[in-house]
C-alpha atoms as a PDB file:
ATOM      1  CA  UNK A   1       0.000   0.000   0.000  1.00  0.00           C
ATOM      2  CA  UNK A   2       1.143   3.393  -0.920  1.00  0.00           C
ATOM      3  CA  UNK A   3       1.006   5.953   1.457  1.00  0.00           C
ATOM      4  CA  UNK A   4       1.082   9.819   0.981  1.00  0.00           C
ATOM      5  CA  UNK A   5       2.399  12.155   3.456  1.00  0.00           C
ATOM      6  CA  UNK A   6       4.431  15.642   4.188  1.00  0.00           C
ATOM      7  CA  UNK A   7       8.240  14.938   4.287  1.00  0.00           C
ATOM      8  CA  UNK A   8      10.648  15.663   6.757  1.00  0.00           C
ATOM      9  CA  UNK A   9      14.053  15.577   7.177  1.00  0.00           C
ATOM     10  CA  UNK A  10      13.874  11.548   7.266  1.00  0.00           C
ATOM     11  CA  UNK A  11      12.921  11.052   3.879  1.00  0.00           C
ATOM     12  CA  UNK A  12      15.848  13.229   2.658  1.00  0.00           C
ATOM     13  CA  UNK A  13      17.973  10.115   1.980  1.00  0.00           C
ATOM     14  CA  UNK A  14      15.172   8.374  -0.037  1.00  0.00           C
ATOM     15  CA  UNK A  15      14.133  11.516  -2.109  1.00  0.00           C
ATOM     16  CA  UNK A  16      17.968  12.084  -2.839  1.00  0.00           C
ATOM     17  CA  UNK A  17      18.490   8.801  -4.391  1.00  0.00           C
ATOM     18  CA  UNK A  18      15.203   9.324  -6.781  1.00  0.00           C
ATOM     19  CA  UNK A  19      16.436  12.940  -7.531  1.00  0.00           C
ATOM     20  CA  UNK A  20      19.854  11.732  -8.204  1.00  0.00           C
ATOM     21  CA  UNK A  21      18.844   8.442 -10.328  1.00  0.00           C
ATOM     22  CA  UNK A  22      16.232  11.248 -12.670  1.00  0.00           C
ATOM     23  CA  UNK A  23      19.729  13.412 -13.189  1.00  0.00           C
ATOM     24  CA  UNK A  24      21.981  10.030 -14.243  1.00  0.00           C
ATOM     25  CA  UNK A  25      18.878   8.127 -16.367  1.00  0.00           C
ATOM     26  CA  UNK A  26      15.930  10.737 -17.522  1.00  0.00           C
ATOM     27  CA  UNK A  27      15.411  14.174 -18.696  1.00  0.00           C
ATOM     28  CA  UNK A  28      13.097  14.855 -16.235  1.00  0.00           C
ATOM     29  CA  UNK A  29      15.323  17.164 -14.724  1.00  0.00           C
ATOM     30  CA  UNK A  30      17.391  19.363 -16.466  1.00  0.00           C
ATOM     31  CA  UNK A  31      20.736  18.798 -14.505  1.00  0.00           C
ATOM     32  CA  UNK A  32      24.003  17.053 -14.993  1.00  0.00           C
ATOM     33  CA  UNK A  33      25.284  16.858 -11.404  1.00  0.00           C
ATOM     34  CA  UNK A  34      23.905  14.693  -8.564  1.00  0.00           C
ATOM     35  CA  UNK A  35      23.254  16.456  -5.726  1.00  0.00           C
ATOM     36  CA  UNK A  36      24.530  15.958  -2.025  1.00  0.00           C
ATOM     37  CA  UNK A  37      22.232  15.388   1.182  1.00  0.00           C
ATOM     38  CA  UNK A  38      23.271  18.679   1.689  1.00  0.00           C
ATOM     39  CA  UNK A  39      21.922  20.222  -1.121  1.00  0.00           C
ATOM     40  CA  UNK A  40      18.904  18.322  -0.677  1.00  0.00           C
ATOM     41  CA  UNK A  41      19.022  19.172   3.103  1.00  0.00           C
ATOM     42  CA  UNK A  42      18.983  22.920   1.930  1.00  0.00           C
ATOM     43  CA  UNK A  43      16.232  22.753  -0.686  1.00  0.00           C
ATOM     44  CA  UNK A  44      13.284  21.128   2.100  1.00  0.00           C
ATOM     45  CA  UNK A  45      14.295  24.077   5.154  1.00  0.00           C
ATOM     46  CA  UNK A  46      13.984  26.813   1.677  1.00  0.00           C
ATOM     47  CA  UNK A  47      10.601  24.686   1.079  1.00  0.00           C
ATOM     48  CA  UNK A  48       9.486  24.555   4.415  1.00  0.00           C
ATOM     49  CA  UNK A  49      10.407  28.205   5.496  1.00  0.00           C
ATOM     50  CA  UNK A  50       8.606  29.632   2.297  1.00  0.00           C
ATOM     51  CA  UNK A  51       5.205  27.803   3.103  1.00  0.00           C
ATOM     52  CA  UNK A  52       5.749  25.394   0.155  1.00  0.00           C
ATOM     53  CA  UNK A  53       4.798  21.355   1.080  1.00  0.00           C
ATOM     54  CA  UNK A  54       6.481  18.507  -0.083  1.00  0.00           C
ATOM     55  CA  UNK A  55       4.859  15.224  -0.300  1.00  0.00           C
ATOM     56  CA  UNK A  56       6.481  11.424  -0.097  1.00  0.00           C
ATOM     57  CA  UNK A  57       4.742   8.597  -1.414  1.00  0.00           C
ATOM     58  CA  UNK A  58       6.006   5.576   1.162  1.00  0.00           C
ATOM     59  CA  UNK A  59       5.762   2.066   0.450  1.00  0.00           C
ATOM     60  CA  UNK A  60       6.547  -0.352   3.485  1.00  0.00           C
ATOM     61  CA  UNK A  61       8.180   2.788   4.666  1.00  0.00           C
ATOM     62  CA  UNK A  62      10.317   3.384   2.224  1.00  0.00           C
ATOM     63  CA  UNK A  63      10.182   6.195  -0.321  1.00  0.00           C
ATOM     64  CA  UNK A  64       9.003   5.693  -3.487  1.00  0.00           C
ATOM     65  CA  UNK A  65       8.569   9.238  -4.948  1.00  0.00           C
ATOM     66  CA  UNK A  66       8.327  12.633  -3.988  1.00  0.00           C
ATOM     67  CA  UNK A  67       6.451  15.622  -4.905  1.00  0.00           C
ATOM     68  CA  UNK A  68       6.171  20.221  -4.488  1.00  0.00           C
ATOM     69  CA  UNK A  69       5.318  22.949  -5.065  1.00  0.00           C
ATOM     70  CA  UNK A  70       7.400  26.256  -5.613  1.00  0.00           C
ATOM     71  CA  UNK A  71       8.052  29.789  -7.062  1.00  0.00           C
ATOM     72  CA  UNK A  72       7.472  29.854 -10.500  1.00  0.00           C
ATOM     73  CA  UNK A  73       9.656  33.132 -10.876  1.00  0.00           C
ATOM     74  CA  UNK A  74      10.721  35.272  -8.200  1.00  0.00           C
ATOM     75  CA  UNK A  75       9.728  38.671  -9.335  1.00  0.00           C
ATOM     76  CA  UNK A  76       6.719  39.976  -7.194  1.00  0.00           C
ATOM     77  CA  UNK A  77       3.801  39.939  -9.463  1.00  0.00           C
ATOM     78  CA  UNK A  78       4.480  36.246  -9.618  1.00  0.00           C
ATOM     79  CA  UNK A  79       3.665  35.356  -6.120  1.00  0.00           C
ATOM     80  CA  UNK A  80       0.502  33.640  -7.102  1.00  0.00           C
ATOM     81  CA  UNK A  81       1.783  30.999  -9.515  1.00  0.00           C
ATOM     82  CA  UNK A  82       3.613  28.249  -8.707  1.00  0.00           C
ATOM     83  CA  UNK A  83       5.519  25.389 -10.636  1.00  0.00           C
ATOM     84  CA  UNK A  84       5.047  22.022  -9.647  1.00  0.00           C
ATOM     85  CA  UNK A  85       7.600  19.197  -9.625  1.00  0.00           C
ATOM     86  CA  UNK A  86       6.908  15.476  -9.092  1.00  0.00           C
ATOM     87  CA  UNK A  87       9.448  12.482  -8.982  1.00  0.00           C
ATOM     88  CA  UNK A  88       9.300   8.769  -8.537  1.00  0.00           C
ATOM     89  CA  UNK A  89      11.846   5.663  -8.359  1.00  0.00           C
ATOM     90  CA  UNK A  90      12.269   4.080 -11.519  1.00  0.00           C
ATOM     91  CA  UNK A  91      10.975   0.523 -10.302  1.00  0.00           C
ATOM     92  CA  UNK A  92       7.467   2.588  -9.347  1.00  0.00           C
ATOM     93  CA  UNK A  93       6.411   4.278 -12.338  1.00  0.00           C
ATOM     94  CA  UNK A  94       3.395   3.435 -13.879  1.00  0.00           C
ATOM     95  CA  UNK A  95       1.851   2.396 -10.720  1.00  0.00           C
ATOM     96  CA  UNK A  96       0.132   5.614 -10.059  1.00  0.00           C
ATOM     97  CA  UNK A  97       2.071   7.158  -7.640  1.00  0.00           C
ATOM     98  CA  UNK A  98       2.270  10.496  -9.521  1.00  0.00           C
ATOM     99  CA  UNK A  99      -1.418  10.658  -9.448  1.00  0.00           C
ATOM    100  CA  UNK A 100      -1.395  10.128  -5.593  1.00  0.00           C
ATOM    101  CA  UNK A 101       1.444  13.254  -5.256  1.00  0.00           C
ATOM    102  CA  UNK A 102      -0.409  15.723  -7.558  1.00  0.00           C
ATOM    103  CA  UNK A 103      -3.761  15.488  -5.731  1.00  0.00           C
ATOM    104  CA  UNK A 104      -2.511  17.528  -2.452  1.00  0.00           C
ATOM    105  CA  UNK A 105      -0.132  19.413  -4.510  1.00  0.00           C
ATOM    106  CA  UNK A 106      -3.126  21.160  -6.190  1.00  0.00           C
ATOM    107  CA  UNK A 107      -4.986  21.223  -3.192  1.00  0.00           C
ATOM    108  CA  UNK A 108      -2.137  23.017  -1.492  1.00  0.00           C
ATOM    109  CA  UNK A 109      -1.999  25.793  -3.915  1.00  0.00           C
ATOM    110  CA  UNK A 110      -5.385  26.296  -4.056  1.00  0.00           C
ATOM    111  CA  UNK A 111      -4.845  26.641   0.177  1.00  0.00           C
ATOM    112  CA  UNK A 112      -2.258  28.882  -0.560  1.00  0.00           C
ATOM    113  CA  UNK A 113      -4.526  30.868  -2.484  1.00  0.00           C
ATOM    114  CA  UNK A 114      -2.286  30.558  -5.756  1.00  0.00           C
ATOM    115  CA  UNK A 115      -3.798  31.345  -9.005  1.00  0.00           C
ATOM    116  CA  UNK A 116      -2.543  28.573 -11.296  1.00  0.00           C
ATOM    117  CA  UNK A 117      -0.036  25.940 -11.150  1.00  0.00           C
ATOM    118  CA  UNK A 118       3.218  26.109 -13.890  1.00  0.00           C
ATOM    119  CA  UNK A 119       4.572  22.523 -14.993  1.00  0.00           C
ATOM    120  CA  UNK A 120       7.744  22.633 -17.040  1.00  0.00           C
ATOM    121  CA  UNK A 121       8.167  18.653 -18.315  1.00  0.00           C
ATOM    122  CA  UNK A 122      10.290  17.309 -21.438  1.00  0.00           C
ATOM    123  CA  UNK A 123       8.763  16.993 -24.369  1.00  0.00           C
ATOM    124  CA  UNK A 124       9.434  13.416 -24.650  1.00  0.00           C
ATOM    125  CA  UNK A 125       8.328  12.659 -20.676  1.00  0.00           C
ATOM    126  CA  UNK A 126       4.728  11.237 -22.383  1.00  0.00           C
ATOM    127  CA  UNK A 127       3.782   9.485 -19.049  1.00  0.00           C
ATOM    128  CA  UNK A 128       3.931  13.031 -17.226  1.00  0.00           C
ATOM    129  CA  UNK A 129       2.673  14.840 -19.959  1.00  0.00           C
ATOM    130  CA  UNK A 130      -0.439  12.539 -20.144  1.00  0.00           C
ATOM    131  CA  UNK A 131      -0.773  12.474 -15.663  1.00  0.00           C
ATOM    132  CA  UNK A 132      -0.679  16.588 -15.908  1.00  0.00           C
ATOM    133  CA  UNK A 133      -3.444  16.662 -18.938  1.00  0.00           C
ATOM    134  CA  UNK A 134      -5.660  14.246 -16.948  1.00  0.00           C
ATOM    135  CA  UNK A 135      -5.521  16.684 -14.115  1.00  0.00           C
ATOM    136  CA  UNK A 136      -6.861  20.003 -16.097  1.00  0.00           C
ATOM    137  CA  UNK A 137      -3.314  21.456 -17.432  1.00  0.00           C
ATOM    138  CA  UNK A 138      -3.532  22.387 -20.566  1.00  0.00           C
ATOM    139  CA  UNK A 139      -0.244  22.700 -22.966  1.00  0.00           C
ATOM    140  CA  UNK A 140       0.823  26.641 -23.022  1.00  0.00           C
ATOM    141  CA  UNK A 141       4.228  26.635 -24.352  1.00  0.00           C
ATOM    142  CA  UNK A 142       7.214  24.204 -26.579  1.00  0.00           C
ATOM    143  CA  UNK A 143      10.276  25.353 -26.237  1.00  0.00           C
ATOM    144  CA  UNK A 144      12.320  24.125 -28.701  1.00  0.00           C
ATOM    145  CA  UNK A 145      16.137  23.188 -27.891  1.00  0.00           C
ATOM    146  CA  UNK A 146      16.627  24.775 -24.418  1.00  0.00           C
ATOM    147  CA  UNK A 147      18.439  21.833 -22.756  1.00  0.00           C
ATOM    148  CA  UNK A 148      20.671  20.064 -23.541  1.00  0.00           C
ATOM    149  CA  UNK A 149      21.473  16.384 -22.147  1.00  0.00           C
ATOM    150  CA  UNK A 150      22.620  12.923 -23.156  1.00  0.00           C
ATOM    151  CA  UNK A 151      24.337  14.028 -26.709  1.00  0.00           C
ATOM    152  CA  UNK A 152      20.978  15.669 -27.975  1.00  0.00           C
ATOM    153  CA  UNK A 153      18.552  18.855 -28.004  1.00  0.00           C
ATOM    154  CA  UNK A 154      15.964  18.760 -25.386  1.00  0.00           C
ATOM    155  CA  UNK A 155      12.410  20.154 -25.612  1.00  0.00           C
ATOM    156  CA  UNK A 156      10.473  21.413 -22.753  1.00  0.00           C
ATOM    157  CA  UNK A 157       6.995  22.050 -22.349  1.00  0.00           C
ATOM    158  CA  UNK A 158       4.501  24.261 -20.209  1.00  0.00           C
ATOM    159  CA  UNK A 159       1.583  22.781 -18.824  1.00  0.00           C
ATOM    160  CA  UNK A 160      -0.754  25.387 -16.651  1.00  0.00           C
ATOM    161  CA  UNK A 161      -3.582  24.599 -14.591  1.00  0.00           C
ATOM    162  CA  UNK A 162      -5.816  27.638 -13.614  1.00  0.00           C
ATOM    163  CA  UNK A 163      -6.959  27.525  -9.727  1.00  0.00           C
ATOM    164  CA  UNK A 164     -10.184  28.770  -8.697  1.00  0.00           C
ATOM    165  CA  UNK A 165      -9.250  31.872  -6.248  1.00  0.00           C
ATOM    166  CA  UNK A 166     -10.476  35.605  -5.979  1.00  0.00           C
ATOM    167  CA  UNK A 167     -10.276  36.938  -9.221  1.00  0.00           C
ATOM    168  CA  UNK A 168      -8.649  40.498  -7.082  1.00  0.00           C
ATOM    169  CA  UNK A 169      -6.164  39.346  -4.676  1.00  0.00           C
ATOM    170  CA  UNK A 170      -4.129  41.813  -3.168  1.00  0.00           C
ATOM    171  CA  UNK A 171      -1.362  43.373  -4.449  1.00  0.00           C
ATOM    172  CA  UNK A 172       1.570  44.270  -3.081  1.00  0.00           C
END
């Protein structure tokens, strides 16, 4: 049974091996270098001190994927859109456990009072492409070439989601 939860500083081991397998194996992520515990360390206190949740999927207690929410850009007019990121171990994919993280990531925003949720995924990453479409995003933007990884051009994608909030939230 998979289980769905808020993360703590436990589950950084397990989330750093998924992160650093994706880097190694996939074009989910953009990125050459593993990272360190450290680094991962640092990224859940920035999470955690900026309001943002992050969700592990357990199985028999250990993790099995990962998921958040974060700034889309960091300019203030910005501050109600968010991107979303989601992550699972290779030997779990396809089980549904992507569909289990997005569910309170969307209902976190929407707590958060965000506007809409950003999700930048390669254009070749059909499995997310298709979990992201079945949830409401719709396709915004290709970029063509903008990464580059494994000895070819990558293409990335926008998917958006618009939230139901105020349609005036305050500025400033």
């Amino acid at each position: 049974m998979i289980n769905v939860r808020k993360a703590t500083e436990d589950d950084l081991t397990g989330m750093l091996v998924i992160y650093n397998d994706i880097i190694k194996n996939t074009t989910a992520v953009y990125e050459y270098t593993p990272h360190t515990l450290d680094m991962r360390r640092q990224w859940l206190v920035t999470k955690t001190e900026n309001g943002f949740p992050v969700y592990v999927a357990e199985e028999a207690g250990k993790v099995v994927g990962f998921g958040s929410i974060g700034p889309f850009r960091n300019w203030a007019a910005y501050k109600y859109s968010v991107e979303n990121s989601i992550y699972v171990s290779a030997d779990h994919r396809g089980k549904g456990i992507g569909k289990l993280l997005l569910r309170p990531l969307i209902k976190s925003a929407e707590d958060l009072n965000m506007h809409t949720i950003i999700a930048s995924i390669d254009h070749t990453n059909i499995p997310s492409l298709r979990l992201h479409a079945n949830f409401g995003f719709e396709e915004v933007a290709h970029f063509k070439q903008v990464g580059y990884k494994f000895g070819r051009w990558l293409d990335l994608k926008f998917l958006q989601l618009i939230l139901p909030t105020p349609e005036h939230p305050v500025a400033g």
